[in-house]
Protein backbone atom coordinates (compact mmCIF):
# COMPACT_ATOMS: atom_id res chain seq x y z
CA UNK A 1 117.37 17.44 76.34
CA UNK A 2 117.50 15.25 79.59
CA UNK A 3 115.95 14.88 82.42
CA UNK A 4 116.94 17.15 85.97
CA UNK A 5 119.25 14.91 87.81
CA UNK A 6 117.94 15.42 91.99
CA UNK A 7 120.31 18.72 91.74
CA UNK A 8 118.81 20.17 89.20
CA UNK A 9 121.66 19.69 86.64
CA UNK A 10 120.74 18.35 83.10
CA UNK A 11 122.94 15.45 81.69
CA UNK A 12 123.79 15.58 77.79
CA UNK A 13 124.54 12.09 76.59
CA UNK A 14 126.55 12.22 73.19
CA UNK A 15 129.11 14.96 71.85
CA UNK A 16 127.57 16.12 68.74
CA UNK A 17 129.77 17.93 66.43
CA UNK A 18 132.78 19.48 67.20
CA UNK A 19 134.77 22.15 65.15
CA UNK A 20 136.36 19.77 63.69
CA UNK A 21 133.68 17.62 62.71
CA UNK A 22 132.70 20.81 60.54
CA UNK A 23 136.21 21.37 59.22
CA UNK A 24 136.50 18.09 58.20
CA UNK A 25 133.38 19.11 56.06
CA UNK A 26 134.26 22.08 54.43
CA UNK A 27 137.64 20.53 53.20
CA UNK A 28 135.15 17.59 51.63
CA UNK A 29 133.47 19.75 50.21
CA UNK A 30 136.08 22.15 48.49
CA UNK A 31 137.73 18.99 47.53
CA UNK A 32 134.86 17.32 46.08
CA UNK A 33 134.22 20.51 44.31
CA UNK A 34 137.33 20.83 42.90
CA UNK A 35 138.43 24.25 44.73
CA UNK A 36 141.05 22.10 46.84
CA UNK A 37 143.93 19.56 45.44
CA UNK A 38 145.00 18.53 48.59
CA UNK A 39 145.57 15.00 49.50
CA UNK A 40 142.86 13.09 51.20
CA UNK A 41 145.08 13.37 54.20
CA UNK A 42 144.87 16.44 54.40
CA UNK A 43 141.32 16.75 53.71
CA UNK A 44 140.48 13.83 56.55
CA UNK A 45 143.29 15.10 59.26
CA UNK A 46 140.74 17.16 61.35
CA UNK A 47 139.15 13.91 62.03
CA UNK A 48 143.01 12.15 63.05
CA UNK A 49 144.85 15.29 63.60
CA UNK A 50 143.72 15.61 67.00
CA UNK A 51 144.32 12.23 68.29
CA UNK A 52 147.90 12.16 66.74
CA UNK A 53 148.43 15.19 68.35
CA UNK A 54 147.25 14.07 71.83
CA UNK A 55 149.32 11.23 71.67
CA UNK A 56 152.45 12.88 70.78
CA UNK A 57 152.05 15.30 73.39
CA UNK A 58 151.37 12.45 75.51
CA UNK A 59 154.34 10.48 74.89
CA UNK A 60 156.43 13.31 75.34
CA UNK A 61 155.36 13.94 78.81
CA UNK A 62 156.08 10.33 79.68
CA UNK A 63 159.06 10.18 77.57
CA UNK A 64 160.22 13.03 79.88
CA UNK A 65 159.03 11.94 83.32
CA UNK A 66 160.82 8.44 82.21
CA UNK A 67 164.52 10.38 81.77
CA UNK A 68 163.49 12.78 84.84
CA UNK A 69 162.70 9.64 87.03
CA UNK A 70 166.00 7.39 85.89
CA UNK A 71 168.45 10.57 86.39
CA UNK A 72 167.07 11.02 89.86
CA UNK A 73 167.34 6.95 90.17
CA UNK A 74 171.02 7.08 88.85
CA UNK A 75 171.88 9.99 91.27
CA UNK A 76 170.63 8.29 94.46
CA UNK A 77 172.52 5.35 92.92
CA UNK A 78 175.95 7.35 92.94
CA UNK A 79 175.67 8.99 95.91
CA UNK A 80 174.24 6.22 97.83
């Protein structure tokens, strides 16, 4: 654990393991046991899966604010 900052709040440094950290290590382990034949995609996409998703979402958003900002663009354009 860290030290008190002057307010009396303690600083972690470092994540640890998340949830998916630990999913990621069940589905080694069922596949490495054999109870799993999924593909090592599979088995390693709580390690990816997240960030893929992230991005996707995040494109999205811009992909959106991109059309949003040329309509308006395009109808001050027209009118103007």
């Amino acid at each position: 654990m860290g030290k008190p900052d002057k307010y009396g709040n303690v600083h972690r440094v470092g994540g640890g393991t998340g949830p998916m950290f630990w999913l990621f290590l069940l589905f080694l382990g069922l596949k490495l046991t054999g109870f799993i034949a999924w593909s090592w995609w599979w088995v390693t996409a709580p390690l990816w899966g997240p960030i893929v998703v992230l991005l996707g979402v995040g494109g999205s958003l811009l992909g959106v604010a991109v059309i949003c900002l040329l309509s308006i663009f395009i109808v001050e354009k027209i009118s103007g």
